[in-house]
Protein backbone atom coordinates (compact mmCIF):
# COMPACT_ATOMS: atom_id res chain seq x y z
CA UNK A 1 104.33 -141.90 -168.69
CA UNK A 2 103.07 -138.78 -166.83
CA UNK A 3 100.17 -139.29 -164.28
CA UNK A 4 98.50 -138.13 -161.58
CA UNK A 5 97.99 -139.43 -157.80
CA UNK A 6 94.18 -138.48 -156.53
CA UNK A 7 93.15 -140.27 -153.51
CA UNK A 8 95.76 -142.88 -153.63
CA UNK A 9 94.64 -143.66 -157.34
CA UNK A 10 96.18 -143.20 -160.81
CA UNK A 11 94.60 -140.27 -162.50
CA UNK A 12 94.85 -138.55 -166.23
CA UNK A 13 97.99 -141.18 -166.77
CA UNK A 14 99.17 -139.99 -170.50
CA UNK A 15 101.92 -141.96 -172.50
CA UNK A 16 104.51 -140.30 -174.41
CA UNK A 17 107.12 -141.66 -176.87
CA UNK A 18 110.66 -139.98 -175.40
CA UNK A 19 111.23 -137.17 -173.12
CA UNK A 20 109.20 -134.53 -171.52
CA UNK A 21 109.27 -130.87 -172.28
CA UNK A 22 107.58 -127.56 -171.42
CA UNK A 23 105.23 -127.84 -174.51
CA UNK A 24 104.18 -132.03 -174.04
CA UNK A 25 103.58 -131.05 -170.38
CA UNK A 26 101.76 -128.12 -171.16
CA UNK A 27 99.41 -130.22 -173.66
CA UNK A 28 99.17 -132.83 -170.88
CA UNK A 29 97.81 -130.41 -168.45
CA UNK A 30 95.54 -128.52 -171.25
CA UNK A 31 93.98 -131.99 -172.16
CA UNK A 32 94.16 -134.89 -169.74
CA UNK A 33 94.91 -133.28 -166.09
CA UNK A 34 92.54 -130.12 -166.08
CA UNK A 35 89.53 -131.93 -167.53
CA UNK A 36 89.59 -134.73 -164.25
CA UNK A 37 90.32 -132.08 -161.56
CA UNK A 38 88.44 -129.70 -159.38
CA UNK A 39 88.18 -126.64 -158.18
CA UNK A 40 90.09 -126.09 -155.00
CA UNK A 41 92.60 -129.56 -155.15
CA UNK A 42 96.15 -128.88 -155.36
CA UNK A 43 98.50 -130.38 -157.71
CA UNK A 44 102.01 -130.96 -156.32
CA UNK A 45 104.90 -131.18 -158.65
CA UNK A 46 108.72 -131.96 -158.59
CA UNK A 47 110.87 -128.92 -159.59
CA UNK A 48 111.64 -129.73 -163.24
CA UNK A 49 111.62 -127.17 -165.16
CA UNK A 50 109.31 -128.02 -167.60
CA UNK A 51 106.91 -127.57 -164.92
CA UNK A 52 107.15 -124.26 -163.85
CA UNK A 53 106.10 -122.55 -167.37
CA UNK A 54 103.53 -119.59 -167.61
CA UNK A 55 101.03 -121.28 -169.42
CA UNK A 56 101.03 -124.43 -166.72
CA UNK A 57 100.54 -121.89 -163.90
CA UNK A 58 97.56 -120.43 -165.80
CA UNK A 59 96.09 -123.35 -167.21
CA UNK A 60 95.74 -124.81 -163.21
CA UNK A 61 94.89 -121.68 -162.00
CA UNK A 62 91.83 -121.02 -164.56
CA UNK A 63 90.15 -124.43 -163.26
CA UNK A 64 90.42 -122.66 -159.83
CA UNK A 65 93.56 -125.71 -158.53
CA UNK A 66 96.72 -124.69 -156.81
CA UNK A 67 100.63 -125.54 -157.60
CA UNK A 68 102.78 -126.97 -154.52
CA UNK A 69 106.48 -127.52 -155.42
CA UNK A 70 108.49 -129.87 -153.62
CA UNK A 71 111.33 -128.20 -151.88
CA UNK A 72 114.23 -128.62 -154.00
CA UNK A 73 116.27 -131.87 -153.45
CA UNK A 74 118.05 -132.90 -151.08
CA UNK A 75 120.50 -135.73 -149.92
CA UNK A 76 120.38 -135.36 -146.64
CA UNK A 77 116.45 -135.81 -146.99
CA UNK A 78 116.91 -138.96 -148.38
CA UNK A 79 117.67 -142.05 -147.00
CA UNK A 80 118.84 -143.83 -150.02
CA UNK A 81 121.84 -141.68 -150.47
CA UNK A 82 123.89 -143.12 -147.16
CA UNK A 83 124.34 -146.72 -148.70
C-alpha cells in the first residue's frame, strides 16, 4: 500500500500487488497523489530511491507542491535500535 498523511488523515492510499518501483511510484503520483493535493503543501518522503526520479520531482513541482526528504537514516536517531 502507498498513501499519504494530510492533516493526520489517510490520503490518495493506492494498493499494489508486490514491490514498488520508480515507474508504479511515478504512476501513483501522476494519478492518485497530484489530483488530491494543493498548491503550496509539501510532500515529505523517505529516501528510497524510487522516489527521487526526474519525472516525480516534476510531476510535484507542476501542481506547484514541494519535496522534503528525510535525512538519511540513522541508528543513533532511533530508539528502537538499543534493545
Amino acid at each position: 500500500m502507498i498513501g499519504a498523511l494530510n492533516e493526520g488523515k489517510v490520503k490518495a492510499p493506492w494498493i499494489i500487488d508486490g514491490y514498488c518501483n520508480s515507474e508504479i511510484f511515478d504512476a501513483y503520483v501522476e494519478n492518485v497523489l497530484v489530483p488530491v493535493f494543493k498548491p503550496g503543501q509539501t510532500i515529505v518522503l523517505d529516501n528510497a530511491s524510487f522516489y527521487k526520479s526526474a519525472r516525480t520531482k516534476n510531476l510535484i513541482e507542476n501542481i506547484e507542491c514541494k519535496i522534503l526528504f528525510l535525512s538519511p537514516y540513522s541508528p543513533d536517531l532511533n530508539p528502537i535500535e538499543k534493545f
